[in-house]
C-alpha atoms as a PDB file:
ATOM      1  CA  UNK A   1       0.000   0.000   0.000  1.00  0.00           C
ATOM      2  CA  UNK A   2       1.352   3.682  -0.997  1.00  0.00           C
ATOM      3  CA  UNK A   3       2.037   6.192   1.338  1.00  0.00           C
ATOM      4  CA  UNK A   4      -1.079   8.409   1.684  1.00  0.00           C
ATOM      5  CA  UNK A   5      -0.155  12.445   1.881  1.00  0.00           C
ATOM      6  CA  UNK A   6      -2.956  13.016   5.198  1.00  0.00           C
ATOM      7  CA  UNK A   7      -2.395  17.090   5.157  1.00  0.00           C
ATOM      8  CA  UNK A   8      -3.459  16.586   1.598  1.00  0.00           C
ATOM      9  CA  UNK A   9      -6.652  15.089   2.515  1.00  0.00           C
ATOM     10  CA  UNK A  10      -7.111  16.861   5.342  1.00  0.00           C
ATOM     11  CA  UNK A  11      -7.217  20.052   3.238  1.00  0.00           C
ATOM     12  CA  UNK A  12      -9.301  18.577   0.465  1.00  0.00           C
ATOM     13  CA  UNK A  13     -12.137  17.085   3.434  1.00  0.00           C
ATOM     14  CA  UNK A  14     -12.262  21.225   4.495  1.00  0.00           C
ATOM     15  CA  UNK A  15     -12.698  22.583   0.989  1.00  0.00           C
ATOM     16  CA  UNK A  16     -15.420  19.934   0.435  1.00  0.00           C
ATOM     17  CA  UNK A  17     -16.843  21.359   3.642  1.00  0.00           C
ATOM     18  CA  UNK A  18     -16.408  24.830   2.980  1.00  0.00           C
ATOM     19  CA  UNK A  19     -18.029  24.743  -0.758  1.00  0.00           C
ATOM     20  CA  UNK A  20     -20.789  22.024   0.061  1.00  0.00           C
ATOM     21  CA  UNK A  21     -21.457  21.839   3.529  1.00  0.00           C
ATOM     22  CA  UNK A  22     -24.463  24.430   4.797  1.00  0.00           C
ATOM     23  CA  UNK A  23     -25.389  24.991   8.430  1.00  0.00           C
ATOM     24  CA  UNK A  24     -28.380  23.042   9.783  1.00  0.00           C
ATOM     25  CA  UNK A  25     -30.392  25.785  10.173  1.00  0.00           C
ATOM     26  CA  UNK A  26     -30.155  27.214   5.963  1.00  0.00           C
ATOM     27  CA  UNK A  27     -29.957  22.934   4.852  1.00  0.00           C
ATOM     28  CA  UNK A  28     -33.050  22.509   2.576  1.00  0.00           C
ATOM     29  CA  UNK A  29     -35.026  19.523   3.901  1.00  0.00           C
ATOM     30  CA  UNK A  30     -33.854  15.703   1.386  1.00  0.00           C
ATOM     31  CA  UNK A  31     -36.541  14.924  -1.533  1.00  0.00           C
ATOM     32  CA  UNK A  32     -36.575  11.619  -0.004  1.00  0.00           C
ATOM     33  CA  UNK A  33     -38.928  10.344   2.885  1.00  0.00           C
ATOM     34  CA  UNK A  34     -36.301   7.993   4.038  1.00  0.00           C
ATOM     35  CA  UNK A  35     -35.007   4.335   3.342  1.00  0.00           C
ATOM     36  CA  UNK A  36     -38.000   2.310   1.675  1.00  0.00           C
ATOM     37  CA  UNK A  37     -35.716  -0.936   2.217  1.00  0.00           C
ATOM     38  CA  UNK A  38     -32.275  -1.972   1.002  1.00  0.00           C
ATOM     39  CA  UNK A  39     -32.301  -5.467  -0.512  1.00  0.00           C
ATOM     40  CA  UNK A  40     -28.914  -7.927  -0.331  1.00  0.00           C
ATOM     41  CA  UNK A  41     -28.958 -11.220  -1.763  1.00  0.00           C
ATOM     42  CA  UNK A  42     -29.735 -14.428   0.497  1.00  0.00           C
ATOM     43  CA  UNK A  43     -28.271 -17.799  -0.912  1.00  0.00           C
ATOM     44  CA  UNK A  44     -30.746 -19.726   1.639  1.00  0.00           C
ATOM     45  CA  UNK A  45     -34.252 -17.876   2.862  1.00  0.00           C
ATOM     46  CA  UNK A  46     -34.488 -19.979   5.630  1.00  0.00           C
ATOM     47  CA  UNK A  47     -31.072 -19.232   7.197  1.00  0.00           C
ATOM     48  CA  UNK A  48     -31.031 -15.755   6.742  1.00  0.00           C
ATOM     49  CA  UNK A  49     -35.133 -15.478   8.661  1.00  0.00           C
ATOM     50  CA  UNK A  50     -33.246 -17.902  11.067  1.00  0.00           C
ATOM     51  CA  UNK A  51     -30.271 -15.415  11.710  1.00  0.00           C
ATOM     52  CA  UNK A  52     -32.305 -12.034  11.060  1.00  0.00           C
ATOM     53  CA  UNK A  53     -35.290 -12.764  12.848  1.00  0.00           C
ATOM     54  CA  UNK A  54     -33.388 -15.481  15.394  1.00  0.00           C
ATOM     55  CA  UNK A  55     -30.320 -13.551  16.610  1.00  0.00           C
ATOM     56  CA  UNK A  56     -30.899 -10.041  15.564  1.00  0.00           C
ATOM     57  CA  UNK A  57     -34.560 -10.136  16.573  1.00  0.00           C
ATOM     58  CA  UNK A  58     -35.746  -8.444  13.447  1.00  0.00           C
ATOM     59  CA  UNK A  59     -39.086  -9.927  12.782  1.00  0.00           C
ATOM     60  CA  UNK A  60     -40.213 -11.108   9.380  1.00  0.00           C
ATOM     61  CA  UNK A  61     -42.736  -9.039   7.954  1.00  0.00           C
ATOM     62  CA  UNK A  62     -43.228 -10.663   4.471  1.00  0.00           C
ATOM     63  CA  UNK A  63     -42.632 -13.260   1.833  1.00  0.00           C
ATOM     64  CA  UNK A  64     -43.625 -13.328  -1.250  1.00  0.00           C
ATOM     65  CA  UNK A  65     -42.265 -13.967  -4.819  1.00  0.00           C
ATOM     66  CA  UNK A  66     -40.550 -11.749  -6.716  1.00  0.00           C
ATOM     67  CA  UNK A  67     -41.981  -9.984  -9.478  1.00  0.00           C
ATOM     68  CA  UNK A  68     -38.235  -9.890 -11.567  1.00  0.00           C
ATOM     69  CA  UNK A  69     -37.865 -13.766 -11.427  1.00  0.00           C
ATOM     70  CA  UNK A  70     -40.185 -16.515 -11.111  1.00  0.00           C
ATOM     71  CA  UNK A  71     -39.360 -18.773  -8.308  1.00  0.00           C
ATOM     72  CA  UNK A  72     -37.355 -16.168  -6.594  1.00  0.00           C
ATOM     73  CA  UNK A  73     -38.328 -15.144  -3.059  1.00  0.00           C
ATOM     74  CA  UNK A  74     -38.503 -11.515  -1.879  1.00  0.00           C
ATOM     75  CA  UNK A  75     -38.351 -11.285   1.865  1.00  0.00           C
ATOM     76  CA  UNK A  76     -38.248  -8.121   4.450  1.00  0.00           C
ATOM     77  CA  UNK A  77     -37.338  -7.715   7.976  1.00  0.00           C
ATOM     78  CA  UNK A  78     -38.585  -5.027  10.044  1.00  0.00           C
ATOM     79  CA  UNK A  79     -35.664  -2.288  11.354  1.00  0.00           C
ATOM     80  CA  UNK A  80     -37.095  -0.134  12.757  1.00  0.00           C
ATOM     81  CA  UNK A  81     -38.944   3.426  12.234  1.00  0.00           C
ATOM     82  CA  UNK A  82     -40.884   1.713   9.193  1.00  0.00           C
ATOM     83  CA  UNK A  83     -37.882   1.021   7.552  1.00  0.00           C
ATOM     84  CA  UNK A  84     -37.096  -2.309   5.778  1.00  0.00           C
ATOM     85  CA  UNK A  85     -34.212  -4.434   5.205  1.00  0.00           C
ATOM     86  CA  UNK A  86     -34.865  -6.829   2.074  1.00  0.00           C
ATOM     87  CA  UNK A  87     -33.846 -10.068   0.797  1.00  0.00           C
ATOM     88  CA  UNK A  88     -34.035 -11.752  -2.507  1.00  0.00           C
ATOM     89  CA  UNK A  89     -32.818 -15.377  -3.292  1.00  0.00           C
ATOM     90  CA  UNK A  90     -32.371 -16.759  -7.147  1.00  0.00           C
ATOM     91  CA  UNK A  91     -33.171 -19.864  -7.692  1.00  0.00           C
ATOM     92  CA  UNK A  92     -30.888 -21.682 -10.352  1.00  0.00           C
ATOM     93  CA  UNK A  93     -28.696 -18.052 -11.252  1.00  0.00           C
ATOM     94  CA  UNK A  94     -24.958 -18.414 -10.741  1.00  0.00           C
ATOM     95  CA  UNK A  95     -24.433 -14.886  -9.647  1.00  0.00           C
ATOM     96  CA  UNK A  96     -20.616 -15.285 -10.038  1.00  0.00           C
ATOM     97  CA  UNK A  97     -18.164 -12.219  -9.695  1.00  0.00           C
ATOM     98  CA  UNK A  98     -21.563 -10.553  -9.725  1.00  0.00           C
ATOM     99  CA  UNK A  99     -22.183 -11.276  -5.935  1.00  0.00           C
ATOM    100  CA  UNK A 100     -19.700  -8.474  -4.584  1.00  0.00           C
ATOM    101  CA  UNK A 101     -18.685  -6.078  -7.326  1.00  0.00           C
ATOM    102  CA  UNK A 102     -17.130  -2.276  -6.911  1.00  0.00           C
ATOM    103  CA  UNK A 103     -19.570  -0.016  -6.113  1.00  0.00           C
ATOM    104  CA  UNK A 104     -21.608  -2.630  -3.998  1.00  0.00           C
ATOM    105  CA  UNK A 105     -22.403  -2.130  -0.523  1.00  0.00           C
ATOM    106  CA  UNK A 106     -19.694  -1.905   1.953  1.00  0.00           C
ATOM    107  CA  UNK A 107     -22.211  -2.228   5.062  1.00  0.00           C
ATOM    108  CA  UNK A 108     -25.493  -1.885   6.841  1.00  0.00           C
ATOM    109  CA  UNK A 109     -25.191   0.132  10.162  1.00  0.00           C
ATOM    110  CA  UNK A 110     -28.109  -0.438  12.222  1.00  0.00           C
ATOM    111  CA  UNK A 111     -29.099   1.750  14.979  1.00  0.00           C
ATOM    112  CA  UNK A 112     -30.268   0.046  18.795  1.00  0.00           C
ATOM    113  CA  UNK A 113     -31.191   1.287  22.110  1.00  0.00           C
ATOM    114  CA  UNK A 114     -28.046   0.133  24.389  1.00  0.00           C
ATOM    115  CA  UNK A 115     -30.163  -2.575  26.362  1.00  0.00           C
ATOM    116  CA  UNK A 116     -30.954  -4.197  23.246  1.00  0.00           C
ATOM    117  CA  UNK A 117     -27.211  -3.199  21.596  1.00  0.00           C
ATOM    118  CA  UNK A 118     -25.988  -5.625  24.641  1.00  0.00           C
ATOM    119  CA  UNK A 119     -28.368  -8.119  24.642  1.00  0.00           C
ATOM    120  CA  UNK A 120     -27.677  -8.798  21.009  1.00  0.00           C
ATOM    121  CA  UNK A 121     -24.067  -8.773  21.588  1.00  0.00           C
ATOM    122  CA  UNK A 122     -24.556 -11.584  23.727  1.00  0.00           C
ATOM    123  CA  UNK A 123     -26.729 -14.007  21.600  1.00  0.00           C
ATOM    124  CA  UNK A 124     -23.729 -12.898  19.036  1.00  0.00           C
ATOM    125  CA  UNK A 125     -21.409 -14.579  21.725  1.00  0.00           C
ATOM    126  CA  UNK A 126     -23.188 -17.498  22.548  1.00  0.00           C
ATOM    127  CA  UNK A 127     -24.006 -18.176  19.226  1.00  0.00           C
ATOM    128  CA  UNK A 128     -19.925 -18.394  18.342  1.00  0.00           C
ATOM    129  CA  UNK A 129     -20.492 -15.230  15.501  1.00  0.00           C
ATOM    130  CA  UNK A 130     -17.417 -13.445  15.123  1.00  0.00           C
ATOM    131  CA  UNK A 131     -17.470  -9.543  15.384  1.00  0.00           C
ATOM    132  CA  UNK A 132     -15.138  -6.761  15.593  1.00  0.00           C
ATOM    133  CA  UNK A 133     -15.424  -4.193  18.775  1.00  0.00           C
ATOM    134  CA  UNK A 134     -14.778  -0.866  17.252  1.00  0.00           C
ATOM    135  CA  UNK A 135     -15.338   2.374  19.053  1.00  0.00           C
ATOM    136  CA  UNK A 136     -18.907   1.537  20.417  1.00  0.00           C
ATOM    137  CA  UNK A 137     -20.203  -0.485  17.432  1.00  0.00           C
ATOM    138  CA  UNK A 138     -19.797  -3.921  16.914  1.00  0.00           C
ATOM    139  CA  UNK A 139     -19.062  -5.223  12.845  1.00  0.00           C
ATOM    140  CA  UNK A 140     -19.989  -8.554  11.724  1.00  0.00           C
ATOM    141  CA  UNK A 141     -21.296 -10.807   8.748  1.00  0.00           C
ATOM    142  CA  UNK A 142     -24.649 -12.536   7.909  1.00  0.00           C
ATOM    143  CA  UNK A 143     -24.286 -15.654   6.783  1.00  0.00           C
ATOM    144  CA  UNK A 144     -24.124 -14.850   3.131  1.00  0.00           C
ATOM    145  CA  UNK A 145     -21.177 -12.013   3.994  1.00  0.00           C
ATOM    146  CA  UNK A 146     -23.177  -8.580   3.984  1.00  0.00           C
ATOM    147  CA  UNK A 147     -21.190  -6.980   6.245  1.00  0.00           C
ATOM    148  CA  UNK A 148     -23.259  -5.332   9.366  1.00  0.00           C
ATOM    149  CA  UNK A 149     -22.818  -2.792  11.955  1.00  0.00           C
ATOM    150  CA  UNK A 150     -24.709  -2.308  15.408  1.00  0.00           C
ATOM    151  CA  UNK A 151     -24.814   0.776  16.716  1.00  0.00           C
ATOM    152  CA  UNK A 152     -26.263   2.300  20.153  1.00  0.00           C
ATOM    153  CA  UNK A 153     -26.256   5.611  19.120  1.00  0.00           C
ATOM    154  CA  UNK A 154     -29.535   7.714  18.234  1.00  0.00           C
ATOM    155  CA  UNK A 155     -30.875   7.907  14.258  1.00  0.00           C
ATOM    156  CA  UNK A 156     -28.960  10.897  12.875  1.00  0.00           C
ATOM    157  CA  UNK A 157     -25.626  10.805  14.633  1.00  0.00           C
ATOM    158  CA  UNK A 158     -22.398   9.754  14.300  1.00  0.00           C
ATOM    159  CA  UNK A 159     -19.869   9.987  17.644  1.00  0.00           C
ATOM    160  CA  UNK A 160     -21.984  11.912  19.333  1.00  0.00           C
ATOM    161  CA  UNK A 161     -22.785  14.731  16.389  1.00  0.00           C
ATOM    162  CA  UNK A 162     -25.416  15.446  14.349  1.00  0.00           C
ATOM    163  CA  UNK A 163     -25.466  14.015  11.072  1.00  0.00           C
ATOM    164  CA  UNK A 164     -28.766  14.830   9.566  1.00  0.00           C
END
């Protein structure tokens, strides 16, 4: 890995700041009324409802099949705030490189009260899942790889700040 010049990007972060970044009070409100869902591929429906629903304790709110291809399932978990996470399966496709590609998603961070934050951090233990303790989230990986992060920190901050 190259050396990476961190004054340089220091400086560019505060010029991106400076031309982009408004104050709170003069930000115009987003066109969009939040996340509908986010959908990630599942390469068994019944393992990801048991680890979603299971461990996380993110109940199932549907199944049904999806209307892009026949046979394949389309499945959602309730997160929270009438948001959605998503799943689709596909039957007989070889996804190949297709699975992970640039550009993809790098994670989910999911927002918890602390009590619950802990609590799932312990099924995560006894259930032997492996996770990284960073800061005060915790990082770790469905069963088909989607990388996730649980975090005990309100909707719409980041470290203690405001982010939207």
């Amino acid at each position: 890995m190259s050396a990476i010049d961190l004054d340089a990007i220091a400086e560019a972060r505060q010029r991106l700041r400076d031309k982009y970044l408004s104050d709170a009070a003069e930000r115009p409100n987003s066109t969009a009324r939040g996340i509908h869902h986010m959908a990630v591929l599942s390469s068994n429906v019944e393992r990801t409802i048991q680890f979603y629903q299971g461990i996380l304790e993110f109940p199932l709110t549907d199944i049904f099949e999806n209307r892009d291809y026949r046979g394949s399932n389309h499945f959602f978990f309730d997160i929270g705030n009438g948001n959605a996470l998503a799943f689709f399966d596909f039957p007989g496709l070889d996804l190949g490189d297709y699975r992970e590609v640039l550009g993809g998603l790098h994670h989910v961070a999911l927002s918890m009260e602390p009590a619950q934050w802990e609590r799932i951090k312990t099924k995560l233990d006894r259930e032997g899942i492996d996770y990284q303790h960073i800061g005060r989230s915790i990082y770790f990986r469905d069963p088909d790889g989607t990388r996730l992060e649980l975090i005990p920190e309100p909707l719409g901050e980041m470290n203690g700040s405001r982010v939207v």
